[in-house]
Protein backbone atom coordinates (compact mmCIF):
# COMPACT_ATOMS: atom_id res chain seq x y z
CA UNK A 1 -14.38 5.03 -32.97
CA UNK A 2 -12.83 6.75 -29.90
CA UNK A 3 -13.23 3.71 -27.40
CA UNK A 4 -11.54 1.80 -30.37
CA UNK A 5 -8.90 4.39 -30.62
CA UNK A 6 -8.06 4.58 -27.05
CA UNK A 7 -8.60 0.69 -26.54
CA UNK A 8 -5.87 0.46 -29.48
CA UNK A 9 -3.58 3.18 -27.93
CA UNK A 10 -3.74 0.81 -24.41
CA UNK A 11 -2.89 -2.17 -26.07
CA UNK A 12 0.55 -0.22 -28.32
CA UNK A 13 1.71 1.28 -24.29
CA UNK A 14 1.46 -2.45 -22.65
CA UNK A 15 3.16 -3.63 -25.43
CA UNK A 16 5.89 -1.05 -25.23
CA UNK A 17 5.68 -1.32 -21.40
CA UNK A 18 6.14 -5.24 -21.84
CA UNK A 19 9.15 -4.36 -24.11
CA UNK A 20 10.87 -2.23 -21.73
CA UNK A 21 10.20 -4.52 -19.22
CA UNK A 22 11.72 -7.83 -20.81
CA UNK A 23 14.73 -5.31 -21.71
CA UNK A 24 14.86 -4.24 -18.28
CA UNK A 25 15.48 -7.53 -17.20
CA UNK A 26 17.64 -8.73 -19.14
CA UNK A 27 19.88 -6.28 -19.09
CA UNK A 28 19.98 -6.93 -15.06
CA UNK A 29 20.65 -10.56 -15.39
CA UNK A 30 23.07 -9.82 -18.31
CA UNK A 31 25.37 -7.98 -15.74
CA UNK A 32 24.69 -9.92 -12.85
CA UNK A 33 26.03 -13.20 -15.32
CA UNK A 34 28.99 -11.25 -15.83
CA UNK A 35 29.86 -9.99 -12.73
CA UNK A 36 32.64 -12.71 -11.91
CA UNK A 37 34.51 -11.24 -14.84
CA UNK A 38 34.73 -7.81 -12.57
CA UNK A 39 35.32 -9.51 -9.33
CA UNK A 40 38.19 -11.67 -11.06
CA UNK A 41 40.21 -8.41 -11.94
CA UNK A 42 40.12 -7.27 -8.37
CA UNK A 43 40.89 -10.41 -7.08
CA UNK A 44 44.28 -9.38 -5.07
CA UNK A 45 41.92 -7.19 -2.45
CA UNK A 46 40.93 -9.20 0.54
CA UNK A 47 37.73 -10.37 0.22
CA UNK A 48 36.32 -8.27 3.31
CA UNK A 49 38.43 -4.93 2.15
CA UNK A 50 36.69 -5.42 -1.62
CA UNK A 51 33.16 -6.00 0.34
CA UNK A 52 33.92 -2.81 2.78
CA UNK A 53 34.45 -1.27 -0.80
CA UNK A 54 30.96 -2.57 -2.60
CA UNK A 55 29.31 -0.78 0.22
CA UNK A 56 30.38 2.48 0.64
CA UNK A 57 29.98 3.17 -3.08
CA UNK A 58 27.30 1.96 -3.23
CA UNK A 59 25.69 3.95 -0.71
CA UNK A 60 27.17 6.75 -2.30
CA UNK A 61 25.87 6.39 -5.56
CA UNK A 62 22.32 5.59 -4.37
CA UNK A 63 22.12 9.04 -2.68
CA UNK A 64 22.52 10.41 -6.18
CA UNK A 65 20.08 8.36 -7.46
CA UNK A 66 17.61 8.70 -4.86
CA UNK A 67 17.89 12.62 -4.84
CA UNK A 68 17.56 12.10 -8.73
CA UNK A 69 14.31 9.88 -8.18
CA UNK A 70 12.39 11.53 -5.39
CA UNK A 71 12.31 15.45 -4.27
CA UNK A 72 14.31 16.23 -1.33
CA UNK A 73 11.26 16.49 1.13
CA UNK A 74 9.64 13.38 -0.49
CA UNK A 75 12.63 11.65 0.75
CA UNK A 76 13.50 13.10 3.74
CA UNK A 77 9.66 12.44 4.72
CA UNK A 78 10.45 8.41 3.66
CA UNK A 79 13.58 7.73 5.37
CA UNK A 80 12.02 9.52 8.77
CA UNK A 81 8.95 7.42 8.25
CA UNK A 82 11.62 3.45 8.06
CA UNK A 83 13.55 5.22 10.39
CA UNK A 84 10.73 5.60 13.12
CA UNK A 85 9.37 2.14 12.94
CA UNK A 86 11.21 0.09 15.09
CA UNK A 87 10.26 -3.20 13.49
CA UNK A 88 10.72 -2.10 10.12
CA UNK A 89 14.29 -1.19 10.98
CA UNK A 90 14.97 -4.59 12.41
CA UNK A 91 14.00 -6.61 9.79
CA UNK A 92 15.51 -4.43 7.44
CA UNK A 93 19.26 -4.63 9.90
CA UNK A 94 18.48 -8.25 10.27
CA UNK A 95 18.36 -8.40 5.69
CA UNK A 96 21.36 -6.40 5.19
CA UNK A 97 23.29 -8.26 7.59
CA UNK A 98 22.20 -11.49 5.09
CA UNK A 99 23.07 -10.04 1.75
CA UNK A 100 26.40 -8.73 3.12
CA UNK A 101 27.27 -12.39 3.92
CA UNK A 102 25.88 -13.22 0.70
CA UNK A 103 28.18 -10.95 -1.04
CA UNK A 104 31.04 -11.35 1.00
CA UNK A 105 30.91 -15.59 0.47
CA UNK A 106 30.10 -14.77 -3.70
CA UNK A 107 33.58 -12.74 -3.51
CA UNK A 108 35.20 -15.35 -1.52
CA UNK A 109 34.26 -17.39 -4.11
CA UNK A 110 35.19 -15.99 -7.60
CA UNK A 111 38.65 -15.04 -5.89
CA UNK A 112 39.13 -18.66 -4.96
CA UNK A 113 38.09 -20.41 -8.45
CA UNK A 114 34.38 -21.78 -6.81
CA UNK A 115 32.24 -20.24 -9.55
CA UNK A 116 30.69 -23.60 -10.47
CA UNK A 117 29.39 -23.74 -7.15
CA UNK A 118 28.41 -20.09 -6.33
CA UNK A 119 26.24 -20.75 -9.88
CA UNK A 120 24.44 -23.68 -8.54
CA UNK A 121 23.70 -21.71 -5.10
CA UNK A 122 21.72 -19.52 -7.36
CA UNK A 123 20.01 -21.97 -9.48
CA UNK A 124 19.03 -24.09 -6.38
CA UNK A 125 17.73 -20.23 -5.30
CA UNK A 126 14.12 -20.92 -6.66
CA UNK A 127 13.79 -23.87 -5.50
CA UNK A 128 14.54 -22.45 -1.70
CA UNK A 129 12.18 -20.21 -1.94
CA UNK A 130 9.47 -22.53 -3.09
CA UNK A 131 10.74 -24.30 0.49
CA UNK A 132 10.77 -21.33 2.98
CA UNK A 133 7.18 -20.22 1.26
CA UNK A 134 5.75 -23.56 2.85
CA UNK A 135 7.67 -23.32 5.99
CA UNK A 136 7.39 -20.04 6.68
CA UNK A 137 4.50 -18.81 5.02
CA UNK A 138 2.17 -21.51 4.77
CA UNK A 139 2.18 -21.30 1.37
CA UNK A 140 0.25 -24.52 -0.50
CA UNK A 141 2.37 -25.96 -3.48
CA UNK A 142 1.27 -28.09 -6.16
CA UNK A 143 2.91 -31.58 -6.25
CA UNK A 144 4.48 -30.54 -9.39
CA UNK A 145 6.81 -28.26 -7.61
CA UNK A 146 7.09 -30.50 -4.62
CA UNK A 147 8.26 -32.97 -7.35
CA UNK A 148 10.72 -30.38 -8.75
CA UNK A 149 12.12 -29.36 -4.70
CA UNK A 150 12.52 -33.14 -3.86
CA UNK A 151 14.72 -33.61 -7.42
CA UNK A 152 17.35 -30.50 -6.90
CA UNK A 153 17.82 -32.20 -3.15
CA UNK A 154 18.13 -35.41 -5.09
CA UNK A 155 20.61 -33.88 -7.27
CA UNK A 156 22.64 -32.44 -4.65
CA UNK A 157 22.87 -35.19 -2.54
CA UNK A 158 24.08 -36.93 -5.71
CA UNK A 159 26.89 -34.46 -5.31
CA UNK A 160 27.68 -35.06 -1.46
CA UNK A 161 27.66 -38.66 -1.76
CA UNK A 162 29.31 -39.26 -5.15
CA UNK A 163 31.85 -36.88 -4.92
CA UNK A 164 32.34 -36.31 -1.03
CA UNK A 165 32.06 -33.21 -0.80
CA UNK A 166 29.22 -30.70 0.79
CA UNK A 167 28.23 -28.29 -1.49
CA UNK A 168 28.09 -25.54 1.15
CA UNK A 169 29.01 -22.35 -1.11
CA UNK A 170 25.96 -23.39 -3.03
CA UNK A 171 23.90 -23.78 -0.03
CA UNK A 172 24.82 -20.65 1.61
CA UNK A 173 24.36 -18.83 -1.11
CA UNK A 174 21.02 -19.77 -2.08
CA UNK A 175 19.90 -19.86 0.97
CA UNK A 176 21.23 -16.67 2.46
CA UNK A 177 19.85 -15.32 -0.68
CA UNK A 178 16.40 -16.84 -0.21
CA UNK A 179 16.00 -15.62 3.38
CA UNK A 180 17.08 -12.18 2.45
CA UNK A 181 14.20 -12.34 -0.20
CA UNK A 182 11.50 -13.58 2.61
CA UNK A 183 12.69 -10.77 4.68
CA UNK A 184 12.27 -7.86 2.02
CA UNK A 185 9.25 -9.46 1.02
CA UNK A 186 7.59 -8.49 4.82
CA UNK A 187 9.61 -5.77 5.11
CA UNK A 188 7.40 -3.17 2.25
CA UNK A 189 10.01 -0.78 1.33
CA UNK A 190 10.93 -0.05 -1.77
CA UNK A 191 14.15 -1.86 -3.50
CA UNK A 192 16.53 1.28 -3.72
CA UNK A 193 15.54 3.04 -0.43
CA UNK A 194 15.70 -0.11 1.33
CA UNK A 195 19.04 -1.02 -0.08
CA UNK A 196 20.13 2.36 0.63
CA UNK A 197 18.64 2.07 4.52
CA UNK A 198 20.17 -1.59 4.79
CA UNK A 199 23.85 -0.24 3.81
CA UNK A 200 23.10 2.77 6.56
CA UNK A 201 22.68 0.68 9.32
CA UNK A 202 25.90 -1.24 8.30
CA UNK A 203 27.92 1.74 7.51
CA UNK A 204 28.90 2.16 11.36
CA UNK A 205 30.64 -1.29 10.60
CA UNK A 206 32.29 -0.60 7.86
CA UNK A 207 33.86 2.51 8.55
CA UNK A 208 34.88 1.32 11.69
CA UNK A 209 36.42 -1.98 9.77
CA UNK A 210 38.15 0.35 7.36
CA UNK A 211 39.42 2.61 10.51
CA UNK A 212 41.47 -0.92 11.53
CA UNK A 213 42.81 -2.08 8.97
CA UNK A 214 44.49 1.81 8.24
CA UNK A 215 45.95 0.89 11.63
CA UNK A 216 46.87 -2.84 11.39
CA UNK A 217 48.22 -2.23 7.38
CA UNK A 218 49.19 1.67 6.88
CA UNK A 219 47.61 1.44 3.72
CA UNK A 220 45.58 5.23 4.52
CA UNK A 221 41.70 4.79 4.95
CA UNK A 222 40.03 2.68 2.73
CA UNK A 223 43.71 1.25 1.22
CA UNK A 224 44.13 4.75 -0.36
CA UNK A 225 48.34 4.16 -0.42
CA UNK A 226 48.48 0.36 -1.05
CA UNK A 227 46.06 -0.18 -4.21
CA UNK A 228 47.19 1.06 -7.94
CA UNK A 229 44.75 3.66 -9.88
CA UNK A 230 43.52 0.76 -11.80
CA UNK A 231 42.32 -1.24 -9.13
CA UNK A 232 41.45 2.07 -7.12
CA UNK A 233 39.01 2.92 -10.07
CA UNK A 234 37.21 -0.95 -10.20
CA UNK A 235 36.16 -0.87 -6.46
CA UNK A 236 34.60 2.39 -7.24
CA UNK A 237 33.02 1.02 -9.93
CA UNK A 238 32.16 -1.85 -7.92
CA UNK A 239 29.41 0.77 -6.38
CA UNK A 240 27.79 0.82 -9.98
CA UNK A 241 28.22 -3.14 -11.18
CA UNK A 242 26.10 -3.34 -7.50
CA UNK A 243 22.93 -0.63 -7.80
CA UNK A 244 22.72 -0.40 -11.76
CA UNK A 245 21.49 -4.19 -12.10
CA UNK A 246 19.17 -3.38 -9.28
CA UNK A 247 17.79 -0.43 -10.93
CA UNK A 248 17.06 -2.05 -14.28
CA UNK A 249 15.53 -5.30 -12.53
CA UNK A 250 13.15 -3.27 -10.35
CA UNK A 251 12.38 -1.13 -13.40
CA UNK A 252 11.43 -4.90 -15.32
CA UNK A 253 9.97 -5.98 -11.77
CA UNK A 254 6.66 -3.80 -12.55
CA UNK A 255 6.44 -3.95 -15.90
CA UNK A 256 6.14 -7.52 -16.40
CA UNK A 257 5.04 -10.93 -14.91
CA UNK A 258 7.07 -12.46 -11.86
CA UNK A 259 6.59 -15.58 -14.68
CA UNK A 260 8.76 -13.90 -16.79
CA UNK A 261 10.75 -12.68 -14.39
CA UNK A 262 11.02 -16.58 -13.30
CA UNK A 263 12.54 -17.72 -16.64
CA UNK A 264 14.93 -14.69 -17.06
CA UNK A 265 16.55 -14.74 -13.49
CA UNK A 266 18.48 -18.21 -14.49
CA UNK A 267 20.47 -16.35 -17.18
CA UNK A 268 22.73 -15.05 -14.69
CA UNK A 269 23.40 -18.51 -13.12
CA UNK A 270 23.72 -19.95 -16.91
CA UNK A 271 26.39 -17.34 -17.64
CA UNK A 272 28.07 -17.95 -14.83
CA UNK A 273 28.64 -21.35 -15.55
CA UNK A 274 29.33 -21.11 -18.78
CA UNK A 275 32.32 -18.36 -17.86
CA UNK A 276 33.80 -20.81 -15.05
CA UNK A 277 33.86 -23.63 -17.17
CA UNK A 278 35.18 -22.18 -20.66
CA UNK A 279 37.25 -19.11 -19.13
CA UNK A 280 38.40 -19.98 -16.30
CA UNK A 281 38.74 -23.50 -16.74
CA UNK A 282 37.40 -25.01 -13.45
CA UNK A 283 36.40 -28.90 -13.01
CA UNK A 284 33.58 -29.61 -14.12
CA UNK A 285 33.13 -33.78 -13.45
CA UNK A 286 30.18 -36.31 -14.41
CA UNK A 287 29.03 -35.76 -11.24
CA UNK A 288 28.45 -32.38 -11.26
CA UNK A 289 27.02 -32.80 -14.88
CA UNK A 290 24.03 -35.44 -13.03
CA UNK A 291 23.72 -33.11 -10.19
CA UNK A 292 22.97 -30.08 -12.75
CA UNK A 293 21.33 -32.38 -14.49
CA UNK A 294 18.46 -33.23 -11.34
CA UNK A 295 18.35 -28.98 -10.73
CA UNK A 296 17.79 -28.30 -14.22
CA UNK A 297 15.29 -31.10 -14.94
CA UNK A 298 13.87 -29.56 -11.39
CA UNK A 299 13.99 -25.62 -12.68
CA UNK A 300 11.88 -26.95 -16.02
CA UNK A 301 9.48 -28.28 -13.93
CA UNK A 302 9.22 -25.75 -11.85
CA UNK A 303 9.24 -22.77 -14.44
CA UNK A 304 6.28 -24.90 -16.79
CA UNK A 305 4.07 -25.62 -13.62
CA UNK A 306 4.89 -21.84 -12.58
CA UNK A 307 3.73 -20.53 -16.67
CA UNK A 308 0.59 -22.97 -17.09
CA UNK A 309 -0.69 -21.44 -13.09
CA UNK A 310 -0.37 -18.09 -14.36
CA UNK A 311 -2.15 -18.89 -17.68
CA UNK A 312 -5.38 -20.17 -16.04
CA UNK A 313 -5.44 -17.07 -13.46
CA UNK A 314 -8.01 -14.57 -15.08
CA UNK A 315 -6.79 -10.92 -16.71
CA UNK A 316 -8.30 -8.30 -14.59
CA UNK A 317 -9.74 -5.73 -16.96
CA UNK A 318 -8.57 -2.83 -18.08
């Protein structure tokens, strides 16, 4: 009666931990599909000043959450032990220089109406990865994903030739974004420290950024006299729209499959889209509607092959 009791009682805290977990995560990609609303009302700042922003506060509020996470020794010990290994602290310089870029180009490009396309960098995102995992990890795919990698470059070669244009914000995006993910994935740190290490090792630069522009502008340090309380209280802020979607998705991250994390990451992407098109108004032709079309039909292909895999591996007992 007591094995059935505590087998019972394992089952009702996986469930709950599932629960939590698909919460977790959606709340993440919830705010990370509604980021471009934020970005849109700070607009005005130059795209490196609002970056320069992002950073510092976020560095500052993920001292209070890593003091509120770990005991001071615990993470004094941690950061001595990335900060000692020379490798480590390359790889992890050589990632935050990536999702800086990444960020910086994603600003760039809700300030300058490109939405549409900074969506499609990040559902093509996926489909990168499935890419750099058989060039640079010698991963083995099945030929149902090969299928769905060969359609989204189908799809956005659609785009290039049909439309003339090179879909580079889309590119850069998901690929910047993909790399940065092959790096962290070497580099085993966890997601807030190494964020928080990654924004050290560019704070030199930013302050130092912020330093010239004080003297090229006069606007004070960190555009103290040229920005309105309003706008003033939404880069801070920018600090938590940054490191509180990170939070919840690593909470989800162990809590549930990477399947389901899989199917919920495109509801930021979807959001996204949705926002640029009905919002903000932005073009949206027939040829972006066949190009979608090839990455969507790609992304289904991808997420069912991805769902059946995981199905036939066997449950480890408990």
């Amino acid at each position: 009666m007591s094995k059935l009791n505590s087998t019972q009682a394992a089952n009702n805290n996986l469930t709950e931990n599932n629960t939590a977990g698909v919460l977790c995560g959606l709340a993440a990609f919830v705010i990370w599909g509604l980021v471009p609303i934020f970005f849109k009302e700070i607009s005005h700042v130059p795209p490196l000043e609002f970056l320069a922003h992002r950073m510092v506060w976020s560095f500052v509020l993920l001292i209070f959450m890593l003091f509120f996470r770990r005991s001071l020794p615990t993470l004094i010990k941690d950061v001595r032990a990335i900060m000692s290994n020379r490798r480590l602290l390359m790889m992890l310089f050589a990632s935050a220089t990536l999702i800086s870029c990444n960020w910086l180009i994603y600003i760039w490009a809700v300030a300058n109406n490109h939405v549409v396309e900074a969506s499609l960098g990040y559902f093509i995102n996926p489909l990168v990865n499935v890419a750099f995992g058989i060039l640079f990890l010698g991963e083995r795919l099945t030929k149902t994903k090969l299928m769905a990698v060969g359609l989204a470059a189908i799809g956005v070669l659609y785009m290039v030739v049909n439309s003339g244009i090179f879909p580079w914000i889309a590119l850069v995006l998901g690929v910047l974004f993909a790399l940065y993910g092959l790096i962290r994935k070497k580099a085993h740190v966890g997601s807030v420290i190494g964020l928080w290490i990654e924004l050290l090792l560019l704070m030199p630069v930013v302050i130092g950024y912020m330093l010239y522009v004080n003297v090229t502008t006069g606007g004070g340090f960190m555009g103290i006299d040229k920005h309105d309380d309003y706008t003033w209280m939404m880069l801070m802020l920018s600090g938590v729209v940054t490191t509180a979607p990170l939070v919840l998705f690593a909470s989800a991250a162990i809590r549930i499959p990477l399947s389901t994390i899989g199917l919920l990451q495109y509801i930021a992407p979807s959001m996204s889209l949705l926002l640029a098109i009905f919002l903000w108004h932005e073009p949206f032709t027939s040829t972006h509607l066949v190009a979608f079309s090839c990455i969507w039909g790609a992304l289904i292909i991808y997420s069912v092959d991805s769902f059946i895999l995981n199905r036939k591996r066997p449950v480890s007992p408990l």
